[in-house]
PDB file of N, CA and C in Angstrom:
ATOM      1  N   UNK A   1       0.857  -1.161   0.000  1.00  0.00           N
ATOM      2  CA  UNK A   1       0.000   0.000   0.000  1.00  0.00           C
ATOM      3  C   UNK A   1       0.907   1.229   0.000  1.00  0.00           C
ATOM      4  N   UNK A   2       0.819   2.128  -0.803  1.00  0.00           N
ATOM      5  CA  UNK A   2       1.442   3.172  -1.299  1.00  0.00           C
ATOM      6  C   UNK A   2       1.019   4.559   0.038  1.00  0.00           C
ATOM      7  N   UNK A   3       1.915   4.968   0.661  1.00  0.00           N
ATOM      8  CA  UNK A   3       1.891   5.546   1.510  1.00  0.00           C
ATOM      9  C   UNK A   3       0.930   6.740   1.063  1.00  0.00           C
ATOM     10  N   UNK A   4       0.988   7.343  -0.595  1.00  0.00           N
ATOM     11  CA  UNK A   4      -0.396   8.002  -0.573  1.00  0.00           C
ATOM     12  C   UNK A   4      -1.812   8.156  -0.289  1.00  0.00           C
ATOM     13  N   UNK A   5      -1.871   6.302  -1.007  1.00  0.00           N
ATOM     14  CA  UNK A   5      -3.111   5.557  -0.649  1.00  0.00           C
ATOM     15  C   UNK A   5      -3.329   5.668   0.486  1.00  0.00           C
ATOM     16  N   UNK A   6      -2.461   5.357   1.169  1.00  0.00           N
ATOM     17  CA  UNK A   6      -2.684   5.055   2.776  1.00  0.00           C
ATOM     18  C   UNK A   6      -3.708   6.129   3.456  1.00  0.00           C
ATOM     19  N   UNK A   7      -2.978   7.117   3.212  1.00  0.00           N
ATOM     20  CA  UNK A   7      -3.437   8.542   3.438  1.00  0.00           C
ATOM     21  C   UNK A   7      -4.490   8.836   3.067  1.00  0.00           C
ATOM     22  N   UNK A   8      -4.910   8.828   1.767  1.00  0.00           N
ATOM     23  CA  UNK A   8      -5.906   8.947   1.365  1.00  0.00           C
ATOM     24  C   UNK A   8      -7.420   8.364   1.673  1.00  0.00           C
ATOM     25  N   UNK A   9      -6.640   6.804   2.517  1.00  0.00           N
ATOM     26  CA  UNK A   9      -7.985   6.196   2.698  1.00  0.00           C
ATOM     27  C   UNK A   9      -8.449   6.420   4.384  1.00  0.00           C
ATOM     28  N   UNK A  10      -7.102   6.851   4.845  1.00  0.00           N
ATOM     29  CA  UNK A  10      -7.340   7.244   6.552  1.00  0.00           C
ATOM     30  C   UNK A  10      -8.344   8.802   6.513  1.00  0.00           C
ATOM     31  N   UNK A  11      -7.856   9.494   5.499  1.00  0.00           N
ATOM     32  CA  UNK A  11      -8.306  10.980   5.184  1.00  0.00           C
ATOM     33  C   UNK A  11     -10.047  10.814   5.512  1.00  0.00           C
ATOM     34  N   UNK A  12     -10.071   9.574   4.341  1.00  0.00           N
ATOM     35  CA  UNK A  12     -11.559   9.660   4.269  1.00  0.00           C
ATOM     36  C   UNK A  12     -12.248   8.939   5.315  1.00  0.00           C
ATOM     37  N   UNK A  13     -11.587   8.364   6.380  1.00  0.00           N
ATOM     38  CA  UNK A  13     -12.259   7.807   7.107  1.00  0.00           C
ATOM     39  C   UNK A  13     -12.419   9.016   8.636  1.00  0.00           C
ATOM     40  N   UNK A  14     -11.457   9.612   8.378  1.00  0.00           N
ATOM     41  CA  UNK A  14     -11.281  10.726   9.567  1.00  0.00           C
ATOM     42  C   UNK A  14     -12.621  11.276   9.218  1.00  0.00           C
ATOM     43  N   UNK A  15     -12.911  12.269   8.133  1.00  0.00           N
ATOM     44  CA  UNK A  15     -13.363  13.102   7.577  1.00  0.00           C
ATOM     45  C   UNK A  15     -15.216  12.482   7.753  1.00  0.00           C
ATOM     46  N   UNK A  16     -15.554  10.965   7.374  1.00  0.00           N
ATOM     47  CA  UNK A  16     -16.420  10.487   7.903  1.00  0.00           C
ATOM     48  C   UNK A  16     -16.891  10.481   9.119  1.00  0.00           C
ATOM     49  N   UNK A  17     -16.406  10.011   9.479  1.00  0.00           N
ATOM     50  CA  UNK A  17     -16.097   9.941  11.215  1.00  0.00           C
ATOM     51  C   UNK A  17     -16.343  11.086  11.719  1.00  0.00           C
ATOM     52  N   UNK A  18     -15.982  12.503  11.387  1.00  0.00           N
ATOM     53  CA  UNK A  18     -16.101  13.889  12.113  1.00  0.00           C
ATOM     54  C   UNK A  18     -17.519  14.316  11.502  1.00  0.00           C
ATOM     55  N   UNK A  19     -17.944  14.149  10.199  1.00  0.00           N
ATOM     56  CA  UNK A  19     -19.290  14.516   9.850  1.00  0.00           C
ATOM     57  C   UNK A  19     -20.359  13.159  10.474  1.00  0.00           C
ATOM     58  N   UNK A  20     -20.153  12.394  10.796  1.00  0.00           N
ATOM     59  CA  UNK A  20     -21.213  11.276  11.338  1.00  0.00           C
ATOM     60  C   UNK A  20     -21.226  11.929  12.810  1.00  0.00           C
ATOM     61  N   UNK A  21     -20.391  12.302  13.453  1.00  0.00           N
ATOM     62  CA  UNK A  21     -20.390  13.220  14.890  1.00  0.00           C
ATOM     63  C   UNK A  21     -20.981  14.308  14.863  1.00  0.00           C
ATOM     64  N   UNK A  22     -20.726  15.069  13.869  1.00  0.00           N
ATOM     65  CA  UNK A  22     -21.188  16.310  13.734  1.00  0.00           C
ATOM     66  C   UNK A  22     -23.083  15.974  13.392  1.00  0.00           C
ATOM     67  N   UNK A  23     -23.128  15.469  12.470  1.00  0.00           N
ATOM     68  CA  UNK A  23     -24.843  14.763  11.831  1.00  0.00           C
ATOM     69  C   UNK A  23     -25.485  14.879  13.302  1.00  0.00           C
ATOM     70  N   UNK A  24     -24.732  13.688  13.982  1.00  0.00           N
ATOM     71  CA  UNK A  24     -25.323  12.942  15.486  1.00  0.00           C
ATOM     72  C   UNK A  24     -25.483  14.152  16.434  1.00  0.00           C
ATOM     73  N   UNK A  25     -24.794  15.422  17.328  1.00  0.00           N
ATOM     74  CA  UNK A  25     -24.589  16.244  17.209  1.00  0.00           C
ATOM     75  C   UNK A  25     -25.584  17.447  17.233  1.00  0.00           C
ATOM     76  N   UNK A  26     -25.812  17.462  15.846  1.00  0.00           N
ATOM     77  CA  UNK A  26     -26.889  18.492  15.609  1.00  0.00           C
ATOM     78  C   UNK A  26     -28.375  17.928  15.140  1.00  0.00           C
ATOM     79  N   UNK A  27     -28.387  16.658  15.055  1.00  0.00           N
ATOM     80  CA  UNK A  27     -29.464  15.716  14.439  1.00  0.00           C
ATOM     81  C   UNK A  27     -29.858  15.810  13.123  1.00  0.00           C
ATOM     82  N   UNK A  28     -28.535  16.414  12.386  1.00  0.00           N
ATOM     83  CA  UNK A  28     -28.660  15.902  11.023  1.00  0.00           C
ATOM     84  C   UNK A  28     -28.446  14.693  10.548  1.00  0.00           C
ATOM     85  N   UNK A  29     -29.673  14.083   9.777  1.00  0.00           N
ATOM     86  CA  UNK A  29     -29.400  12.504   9.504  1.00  0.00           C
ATOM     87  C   UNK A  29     -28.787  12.574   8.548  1.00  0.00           C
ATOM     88  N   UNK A  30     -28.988  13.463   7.571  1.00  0.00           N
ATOM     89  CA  UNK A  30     -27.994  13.215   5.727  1.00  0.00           C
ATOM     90  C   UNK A  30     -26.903  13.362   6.562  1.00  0.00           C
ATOM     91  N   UNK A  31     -26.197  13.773   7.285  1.00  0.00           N
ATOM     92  CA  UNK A  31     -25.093  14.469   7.350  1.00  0.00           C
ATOM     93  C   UNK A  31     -24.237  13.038   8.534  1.00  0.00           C
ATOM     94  N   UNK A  32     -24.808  12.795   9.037  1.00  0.00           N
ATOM     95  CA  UNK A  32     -24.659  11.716   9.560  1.00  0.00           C
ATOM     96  C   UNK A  32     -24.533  10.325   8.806  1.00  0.00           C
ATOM     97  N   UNK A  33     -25.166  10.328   7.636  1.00  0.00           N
ATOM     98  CA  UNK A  33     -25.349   9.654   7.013  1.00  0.00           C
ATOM     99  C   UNK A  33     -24.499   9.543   5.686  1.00  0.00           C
ATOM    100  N   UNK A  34     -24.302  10.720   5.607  1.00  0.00           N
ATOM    101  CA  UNK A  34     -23.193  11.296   4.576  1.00  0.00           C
ATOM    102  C   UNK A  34     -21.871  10.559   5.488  1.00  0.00           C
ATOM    103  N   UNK A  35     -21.547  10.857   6.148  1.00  0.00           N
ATOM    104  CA  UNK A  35     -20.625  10.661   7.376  1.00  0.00           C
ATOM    105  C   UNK A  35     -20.294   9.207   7.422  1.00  0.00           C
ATOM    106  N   UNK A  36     -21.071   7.805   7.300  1.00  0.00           N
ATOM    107  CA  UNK A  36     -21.090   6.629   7.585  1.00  0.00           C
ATOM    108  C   UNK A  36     -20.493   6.337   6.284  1.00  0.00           C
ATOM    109  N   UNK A  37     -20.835   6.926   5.522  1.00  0.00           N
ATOM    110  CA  UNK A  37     -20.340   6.330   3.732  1.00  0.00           C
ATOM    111  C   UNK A  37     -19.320   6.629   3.501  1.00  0.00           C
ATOM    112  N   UNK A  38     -18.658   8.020   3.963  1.00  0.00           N
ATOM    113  CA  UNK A  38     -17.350   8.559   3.824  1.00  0.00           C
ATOM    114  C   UNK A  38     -16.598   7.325   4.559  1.00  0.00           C
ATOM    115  N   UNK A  39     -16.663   7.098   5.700  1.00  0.00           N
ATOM    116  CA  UNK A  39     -16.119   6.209   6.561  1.00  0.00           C
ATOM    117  C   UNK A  39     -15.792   4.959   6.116  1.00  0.00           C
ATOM    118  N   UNK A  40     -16.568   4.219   5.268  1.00  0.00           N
ATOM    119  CA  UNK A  40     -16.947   2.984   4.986  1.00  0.00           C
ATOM    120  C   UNK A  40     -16.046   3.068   3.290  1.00  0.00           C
ATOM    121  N   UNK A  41     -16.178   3.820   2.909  1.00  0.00           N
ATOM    122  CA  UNK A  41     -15.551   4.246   1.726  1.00  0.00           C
ATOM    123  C   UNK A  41     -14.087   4.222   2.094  1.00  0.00           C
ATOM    124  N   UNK A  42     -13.329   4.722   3.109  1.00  0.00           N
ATOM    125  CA  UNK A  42     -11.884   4.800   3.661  1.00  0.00           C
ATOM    126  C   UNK A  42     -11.450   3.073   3.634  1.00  0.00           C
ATOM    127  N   UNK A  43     -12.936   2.646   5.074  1.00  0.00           N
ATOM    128  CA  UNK A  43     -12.557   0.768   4.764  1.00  0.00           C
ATOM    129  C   UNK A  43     -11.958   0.423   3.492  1.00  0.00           C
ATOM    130  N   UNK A  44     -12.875   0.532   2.720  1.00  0.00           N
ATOM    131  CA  UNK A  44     -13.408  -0.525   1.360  1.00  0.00           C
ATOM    132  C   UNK A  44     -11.739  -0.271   0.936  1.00  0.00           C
ATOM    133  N   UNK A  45     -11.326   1.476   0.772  1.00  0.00           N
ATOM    134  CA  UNK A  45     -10.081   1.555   0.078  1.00  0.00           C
ATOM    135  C   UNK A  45      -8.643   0.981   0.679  1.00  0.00           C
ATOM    136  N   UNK A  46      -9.044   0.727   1.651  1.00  0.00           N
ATOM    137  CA  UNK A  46      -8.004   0.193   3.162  1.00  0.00           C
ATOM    138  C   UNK A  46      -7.807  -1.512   2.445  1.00  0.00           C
ATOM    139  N   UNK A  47      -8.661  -1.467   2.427  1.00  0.00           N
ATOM    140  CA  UNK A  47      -8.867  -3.055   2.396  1.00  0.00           C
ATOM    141  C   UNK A  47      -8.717  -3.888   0.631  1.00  0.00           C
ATOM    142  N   UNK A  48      -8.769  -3.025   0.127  1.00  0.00           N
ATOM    143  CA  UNK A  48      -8.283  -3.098  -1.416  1.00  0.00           C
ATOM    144  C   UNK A  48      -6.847  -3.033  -1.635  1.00  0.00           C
ATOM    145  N   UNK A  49      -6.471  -1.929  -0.651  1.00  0.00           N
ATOM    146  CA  UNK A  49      -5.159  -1.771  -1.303  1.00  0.00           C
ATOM    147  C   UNK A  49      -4.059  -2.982   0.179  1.00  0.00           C
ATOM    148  N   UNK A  50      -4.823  -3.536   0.511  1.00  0.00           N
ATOM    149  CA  UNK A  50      -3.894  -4.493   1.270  1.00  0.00           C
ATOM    150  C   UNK A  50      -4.648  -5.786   0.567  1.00  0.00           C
ATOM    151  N   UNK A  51      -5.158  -6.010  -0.166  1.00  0.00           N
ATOM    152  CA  UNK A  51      -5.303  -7.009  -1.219  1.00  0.00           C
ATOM    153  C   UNK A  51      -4.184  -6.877  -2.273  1.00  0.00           C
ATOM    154  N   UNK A  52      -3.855  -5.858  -2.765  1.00  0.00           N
ATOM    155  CA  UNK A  52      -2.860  -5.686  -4.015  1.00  0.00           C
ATOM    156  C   UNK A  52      -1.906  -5.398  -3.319  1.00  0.00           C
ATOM    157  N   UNK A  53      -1.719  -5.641  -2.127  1.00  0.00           N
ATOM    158  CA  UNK A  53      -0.287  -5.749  -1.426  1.00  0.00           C
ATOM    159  C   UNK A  53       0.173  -7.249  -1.093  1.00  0.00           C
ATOM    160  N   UNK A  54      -0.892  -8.473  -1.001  1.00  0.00           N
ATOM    161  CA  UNK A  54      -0.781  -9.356  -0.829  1.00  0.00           C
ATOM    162  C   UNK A  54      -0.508 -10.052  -2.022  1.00  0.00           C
ATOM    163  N   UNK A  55      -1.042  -9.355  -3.134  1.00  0.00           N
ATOM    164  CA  UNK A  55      -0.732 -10.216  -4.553  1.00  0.00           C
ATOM    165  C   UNK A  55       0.366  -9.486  -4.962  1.00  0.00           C
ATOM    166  N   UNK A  56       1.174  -8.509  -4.545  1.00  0.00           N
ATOM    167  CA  UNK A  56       2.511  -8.221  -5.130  1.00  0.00           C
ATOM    168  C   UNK A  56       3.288  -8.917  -4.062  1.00  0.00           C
ATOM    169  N   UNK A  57       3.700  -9.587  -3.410  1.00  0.00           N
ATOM    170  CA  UNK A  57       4.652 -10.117  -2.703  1.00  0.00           C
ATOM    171  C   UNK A  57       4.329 -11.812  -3.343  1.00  0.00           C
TER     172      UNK A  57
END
């Protein structure tokens, strides 16, 4: 996993994570909700790019 990637996929999970707080918070559900996908989106890329780390070795 390419230390950009890396970044990129922690970015989006931070960034989830602070709008799903913020949603919860003020009782915005999109925003909260917006928030869970950002998050889950960081996973998915987390977890992809330590798949194509396992097939390059």
């Amino acid at each position: 996993m390419s230390a950009e990637d890396k970044f990129d996929a922690k970015a989006d999970e931070i960034k989830g994570r602070t709008k799903e707080t913020v949603g919860r918070l003020t009782d915005d559900e999109d925003l909260e909700a917006e928030g869970r996908g950002e998050r889950a989106k960081g996973a998915v890329k987390q977890a992809v790019e330590k798949v194509k780390d396992a097939f390059k070795k």
